[in-house]
Protein backbone atom coordinates (compact mmCIF):
# COMPACT_ATOMS: atom_id res chain seq x y z
CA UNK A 1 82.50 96.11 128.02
CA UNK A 2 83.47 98.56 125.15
CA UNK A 3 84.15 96.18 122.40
CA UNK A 4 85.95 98.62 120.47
CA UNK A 5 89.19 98.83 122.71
CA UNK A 6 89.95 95.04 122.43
CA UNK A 7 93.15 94.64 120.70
CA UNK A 8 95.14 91.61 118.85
CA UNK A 9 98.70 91.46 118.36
CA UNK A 10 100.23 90.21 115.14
CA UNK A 11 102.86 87.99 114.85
CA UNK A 12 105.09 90.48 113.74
CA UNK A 13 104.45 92.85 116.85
CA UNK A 14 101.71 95.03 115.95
CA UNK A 15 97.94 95.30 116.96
CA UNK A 16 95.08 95.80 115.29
CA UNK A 17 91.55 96.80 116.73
CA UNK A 18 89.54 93.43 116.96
CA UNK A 19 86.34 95.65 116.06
CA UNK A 20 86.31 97.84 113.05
CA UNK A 21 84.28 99.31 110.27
CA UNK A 22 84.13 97.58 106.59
CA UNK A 23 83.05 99.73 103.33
CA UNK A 24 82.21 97.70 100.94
CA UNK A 25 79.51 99.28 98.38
CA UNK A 26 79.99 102.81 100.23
CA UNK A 27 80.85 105.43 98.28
CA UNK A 28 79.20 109.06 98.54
CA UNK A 29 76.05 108.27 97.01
CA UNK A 30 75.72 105.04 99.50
CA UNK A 31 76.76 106.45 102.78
CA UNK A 32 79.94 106.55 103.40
CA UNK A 33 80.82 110.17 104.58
CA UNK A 34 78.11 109.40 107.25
CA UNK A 35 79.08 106.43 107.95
CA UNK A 36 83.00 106.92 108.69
CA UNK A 37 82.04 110.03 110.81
CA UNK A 38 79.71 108.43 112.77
CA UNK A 39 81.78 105.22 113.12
CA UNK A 40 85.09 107.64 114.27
CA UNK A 41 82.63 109.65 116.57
CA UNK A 42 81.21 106.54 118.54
CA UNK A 43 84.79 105.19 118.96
CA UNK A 44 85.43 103.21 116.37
CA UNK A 45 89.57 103.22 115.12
CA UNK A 46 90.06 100.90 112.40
CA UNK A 47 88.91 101.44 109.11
CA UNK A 48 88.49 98.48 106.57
CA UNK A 49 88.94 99.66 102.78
CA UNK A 50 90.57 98.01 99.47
CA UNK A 51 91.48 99.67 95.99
CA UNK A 52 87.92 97.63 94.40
CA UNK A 53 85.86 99.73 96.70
CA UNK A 54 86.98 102.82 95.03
CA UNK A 55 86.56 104.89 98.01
CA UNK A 56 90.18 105.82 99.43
CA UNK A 57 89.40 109.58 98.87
CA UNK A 58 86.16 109.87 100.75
CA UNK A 59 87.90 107.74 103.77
CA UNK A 60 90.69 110.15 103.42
CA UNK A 61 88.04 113.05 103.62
CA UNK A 62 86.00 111.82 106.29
CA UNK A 63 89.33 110.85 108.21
CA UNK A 64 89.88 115.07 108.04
CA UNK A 65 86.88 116.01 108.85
CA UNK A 66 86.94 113.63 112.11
CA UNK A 67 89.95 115.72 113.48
CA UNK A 68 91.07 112.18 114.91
CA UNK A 69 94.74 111.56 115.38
CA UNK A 70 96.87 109.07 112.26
CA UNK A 71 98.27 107.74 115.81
CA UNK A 72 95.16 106.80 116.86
CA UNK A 73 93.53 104.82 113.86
CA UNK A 74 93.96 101.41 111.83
CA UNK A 75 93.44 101.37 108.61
CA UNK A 76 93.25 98.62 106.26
CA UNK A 77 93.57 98.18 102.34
CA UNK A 78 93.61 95.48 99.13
CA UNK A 79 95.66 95.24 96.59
CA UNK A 80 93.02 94.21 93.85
CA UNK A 81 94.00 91.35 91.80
CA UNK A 82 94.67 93.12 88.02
CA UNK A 83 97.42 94.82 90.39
CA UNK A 84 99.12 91.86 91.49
CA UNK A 85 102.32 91.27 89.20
CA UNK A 86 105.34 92.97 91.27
CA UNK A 87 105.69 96.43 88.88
CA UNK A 88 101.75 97.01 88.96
CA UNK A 89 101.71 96.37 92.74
CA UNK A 90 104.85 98.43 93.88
CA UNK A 91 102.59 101.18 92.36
CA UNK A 92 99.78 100.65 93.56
CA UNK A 93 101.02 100.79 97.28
CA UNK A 94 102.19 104.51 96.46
CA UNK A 95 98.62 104.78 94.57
CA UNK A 96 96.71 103.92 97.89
CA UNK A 97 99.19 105.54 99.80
CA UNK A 98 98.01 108.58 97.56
CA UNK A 99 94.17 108.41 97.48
CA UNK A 100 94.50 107.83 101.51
CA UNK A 101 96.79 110.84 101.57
CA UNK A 102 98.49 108.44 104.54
CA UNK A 103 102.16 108.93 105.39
CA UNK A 104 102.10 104.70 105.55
CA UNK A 105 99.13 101.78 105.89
CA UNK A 106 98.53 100.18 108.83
CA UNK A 107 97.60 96.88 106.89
CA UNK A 108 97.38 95.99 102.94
CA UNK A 109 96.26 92.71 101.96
CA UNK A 110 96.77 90.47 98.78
CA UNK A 111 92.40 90.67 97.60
CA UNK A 112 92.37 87.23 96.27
CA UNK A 113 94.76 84.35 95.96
CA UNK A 114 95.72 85.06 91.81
CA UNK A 115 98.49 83.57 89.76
CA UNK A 116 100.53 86.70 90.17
CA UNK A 117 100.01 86.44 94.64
CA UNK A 118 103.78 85.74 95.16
CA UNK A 119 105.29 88.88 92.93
CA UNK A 120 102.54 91.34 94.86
CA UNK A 121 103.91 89.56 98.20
CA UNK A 122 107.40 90.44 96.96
CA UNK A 123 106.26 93.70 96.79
CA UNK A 124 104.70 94.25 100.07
CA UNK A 125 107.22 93.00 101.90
CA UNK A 126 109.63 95.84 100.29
CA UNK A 127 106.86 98.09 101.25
CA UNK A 128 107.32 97.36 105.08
CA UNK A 129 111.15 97.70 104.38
CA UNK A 130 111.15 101.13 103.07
CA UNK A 131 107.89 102.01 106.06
CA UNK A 132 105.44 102.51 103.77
CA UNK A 133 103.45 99.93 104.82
CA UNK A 134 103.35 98.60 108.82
CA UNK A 135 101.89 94.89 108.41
CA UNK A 136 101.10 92.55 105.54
CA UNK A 137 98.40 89.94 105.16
CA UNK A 138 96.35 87.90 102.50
CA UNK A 139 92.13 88.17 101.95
CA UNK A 140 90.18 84.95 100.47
CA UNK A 141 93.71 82.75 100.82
CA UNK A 142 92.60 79.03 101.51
CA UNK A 143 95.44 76.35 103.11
CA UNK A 144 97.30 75.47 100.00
CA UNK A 145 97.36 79.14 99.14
CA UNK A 146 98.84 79.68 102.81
CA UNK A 147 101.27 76.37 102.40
CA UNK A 148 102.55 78.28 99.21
CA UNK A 149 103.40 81.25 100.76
CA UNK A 150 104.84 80.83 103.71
CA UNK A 151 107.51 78.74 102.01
CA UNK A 152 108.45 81.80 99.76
CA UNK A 153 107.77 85.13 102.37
CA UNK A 154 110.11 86.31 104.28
CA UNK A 155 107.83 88.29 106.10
CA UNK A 156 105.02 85.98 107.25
CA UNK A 157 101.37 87.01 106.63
CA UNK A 158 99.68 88.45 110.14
CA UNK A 159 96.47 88.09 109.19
CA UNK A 160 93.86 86.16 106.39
CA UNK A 161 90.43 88.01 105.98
CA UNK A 162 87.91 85.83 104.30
CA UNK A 163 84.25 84.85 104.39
CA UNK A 164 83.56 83.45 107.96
CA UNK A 165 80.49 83.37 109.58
CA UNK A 166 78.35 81.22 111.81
CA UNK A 167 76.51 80.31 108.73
CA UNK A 168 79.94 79.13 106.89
CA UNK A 169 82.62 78.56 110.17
CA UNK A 170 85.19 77.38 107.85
CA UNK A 171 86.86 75.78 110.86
CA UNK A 172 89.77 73.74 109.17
CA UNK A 173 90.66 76.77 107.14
CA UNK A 174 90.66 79.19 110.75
CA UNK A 175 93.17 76.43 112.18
CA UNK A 176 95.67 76.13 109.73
CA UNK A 177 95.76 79.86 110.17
CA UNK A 178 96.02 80.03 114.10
CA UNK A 179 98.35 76.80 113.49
CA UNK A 180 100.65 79.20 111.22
CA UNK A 181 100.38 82.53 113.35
CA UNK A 182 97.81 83.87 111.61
CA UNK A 183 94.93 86.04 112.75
CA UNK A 184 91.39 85.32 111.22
CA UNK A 185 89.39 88.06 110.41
CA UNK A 186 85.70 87.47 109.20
CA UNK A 187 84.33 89.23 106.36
CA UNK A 188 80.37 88.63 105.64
CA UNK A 189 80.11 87.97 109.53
CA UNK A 190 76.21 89.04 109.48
CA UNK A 191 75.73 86.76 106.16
CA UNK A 192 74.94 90.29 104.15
CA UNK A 193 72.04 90.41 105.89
CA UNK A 194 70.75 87.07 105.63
CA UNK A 195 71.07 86.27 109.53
CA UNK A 196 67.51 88.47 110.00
CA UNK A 197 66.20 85.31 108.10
CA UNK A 198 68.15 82.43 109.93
CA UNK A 199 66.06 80.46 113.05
CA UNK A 200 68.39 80.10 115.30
CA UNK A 201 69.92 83.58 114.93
CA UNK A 202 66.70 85.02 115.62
CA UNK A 203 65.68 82.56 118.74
CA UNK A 204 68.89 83.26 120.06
CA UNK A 205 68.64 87.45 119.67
CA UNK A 206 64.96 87.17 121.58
CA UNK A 207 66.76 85.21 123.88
CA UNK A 208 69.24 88.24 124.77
CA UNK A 209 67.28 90.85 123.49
CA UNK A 210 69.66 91.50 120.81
CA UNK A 211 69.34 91.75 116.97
CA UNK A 212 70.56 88.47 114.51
CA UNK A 213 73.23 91.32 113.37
CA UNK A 214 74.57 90.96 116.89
CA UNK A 215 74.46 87.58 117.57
CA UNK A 216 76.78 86.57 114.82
CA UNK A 217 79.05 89.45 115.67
CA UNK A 218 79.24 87.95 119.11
CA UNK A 219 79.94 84.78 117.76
CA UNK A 220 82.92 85.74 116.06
CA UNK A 221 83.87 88.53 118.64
CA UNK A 222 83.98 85.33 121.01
CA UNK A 223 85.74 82.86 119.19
CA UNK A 224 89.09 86.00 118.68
CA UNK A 225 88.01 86.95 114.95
CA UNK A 226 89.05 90.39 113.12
CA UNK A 227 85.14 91.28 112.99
CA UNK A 228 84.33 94.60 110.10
CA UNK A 229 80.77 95.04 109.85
CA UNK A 230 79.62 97.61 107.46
CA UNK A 231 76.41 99.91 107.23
CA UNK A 232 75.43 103.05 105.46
CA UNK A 233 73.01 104.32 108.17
CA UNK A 234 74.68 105.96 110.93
CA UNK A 235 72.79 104.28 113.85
CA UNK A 236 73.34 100.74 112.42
CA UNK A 237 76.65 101.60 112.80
CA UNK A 238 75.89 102.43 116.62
CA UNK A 239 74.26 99.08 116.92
CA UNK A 240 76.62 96.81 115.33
CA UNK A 241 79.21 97.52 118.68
CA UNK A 242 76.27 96.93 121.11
CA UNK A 243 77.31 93.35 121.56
CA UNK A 244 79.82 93.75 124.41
CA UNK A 245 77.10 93.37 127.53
CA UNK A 246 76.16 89.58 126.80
CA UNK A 247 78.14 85.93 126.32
CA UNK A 248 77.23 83.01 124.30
CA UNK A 249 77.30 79.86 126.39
CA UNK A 250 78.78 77.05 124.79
CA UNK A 251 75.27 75.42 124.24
CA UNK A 252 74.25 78.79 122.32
CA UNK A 253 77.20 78.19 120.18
CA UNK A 254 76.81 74.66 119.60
CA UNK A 255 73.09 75.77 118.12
CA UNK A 256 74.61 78.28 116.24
CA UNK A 257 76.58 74.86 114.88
CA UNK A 258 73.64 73.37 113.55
CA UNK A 259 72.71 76.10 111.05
CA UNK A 260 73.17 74.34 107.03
CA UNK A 261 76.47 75.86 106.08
CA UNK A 262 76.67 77.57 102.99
CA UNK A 263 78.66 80.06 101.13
CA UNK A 264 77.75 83.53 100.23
CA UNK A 265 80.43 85.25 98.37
CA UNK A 266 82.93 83.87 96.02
CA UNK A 267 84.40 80.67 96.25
CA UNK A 268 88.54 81.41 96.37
CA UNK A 269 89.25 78.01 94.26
CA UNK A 270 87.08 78.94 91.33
CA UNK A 271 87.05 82.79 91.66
CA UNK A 272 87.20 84.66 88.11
CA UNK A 273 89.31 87.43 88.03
């Protein structure tokens, strides 16, 4: 099975590629050029950037250079957080919108839940109005965070992105977000690189003859996450969708279970912007 053609819909009718590339750290001296190309060439259609990354014009580059069709690709972007009261983030939009050199964005996010989340939502949501933007979602948004904002939206969020991975499964935050109608995507899903050094990832890839990398992708492939894994070496970007010709069985997944959860990244509550 070709993992890349699986498809969600949003809860506002859209549908984004359940398998995509992320680019966090990739710039031109880390990759990315070879990365996106080889990505686009081996099938991949959704793309995975933010303002932070500070890579919009080499996506926008590499996107030329791929000759692949707007029609045919996702592509994803963050509002970053010193951009989130409503003047600074209605220019922003047109600032991505500008560094992508995109006629509108498949997806833009809210980065992290700030003080100023509800003014950038305001602000999104006139973005879809005037079709600049074609979805809206939040990144690193916990349940009160959610609870907040679907009281004020008027559009609801499709998707949250956050840290999720079989080494943190955060499983009440994924179902108050499939409770609201709200796809989970998993950022972090291979544990940046710390599933090489986790037991049961690597009994379980002997097991299959797989990689750690592709266990956990198959973990979260499995359970219906948004999964972005990044690389800046072309033919770990070639492996990273080699996960389609194998299934966990429940007891693999219930081992998976036992790993000692713990956090990676940021923690949204106490994150300094």
């Amino acid at each position: 099975m070709n993992v890349l053609e699986k498809r969600i819909k949003f809860n506002d009718g859209n549908f984004i590629p359940q398998v995509g590339i992320g680019t966090y750290k990739l710039d031109s001296e880390n990759g990315i050029d070879e990365s996106i190309l080889a990505a686009l060439k081996a099938g991949y259609r959704h793309i995975d950037t933010a303002q932070y990354y500070g890579n919009h014009k080499q996506i926008a580059k590499a996107i030329k250079e791929s000759k692949v069709k707007r029609e045919d690709l996702f592509v994803t972007s963050k509002i970053w957080n010193n951009d989130h009261a409503y003047e600074k983030a209605v220019k922003a939009i047109d600032r991505i919108l500008e560094e992508l050199e995109l006629d509108y964005i498949d997806l833009i996010l809210i980065h992290w839940p700030t003080p100023e989340r509800l003014e950038c939502w305001k602000a999104l949501e006139e973005a879809v109005e005037a079709g600049k933007v074609k979805s809206i979602g939040i990144s690193n948004f916990l349940e009160g965070h959610i609870d907040e904002l679907m009281k004020f939206a008027k559009i609801k969020p499709v998707i949250n992105q956050f840290e999720l991975h079989p080494a943190l499964p955060c499983n009440r935050l994924v179902n108050h977000c499939l409770k609201n109608g709200i796809i989970v995507e998993s950022w972090g899903t291979l544990i940046r690189g710390k599933c090489f050094e986790i037991e049961q990832l690597v009994e379980l890839a002997k097991k299959y003859n797989k990689n750690p990398a592709q266990i956990c992708l198959r973990w979260a492939y499995q359970l219906g996450y948004v999964v972005i894994p990044k690389s800046s070496k072309p033919q770990r970007v070639i492996d990273n969708i080699n996960f389609g010709d194998f299934e966990l069985t429940q007891e693999d997944m219930d081992y998976i279970a036992t790993i000692k959860e713990h956090r990676d990244g940021p923690d949204p509550n106490k994150f300094e912007i």
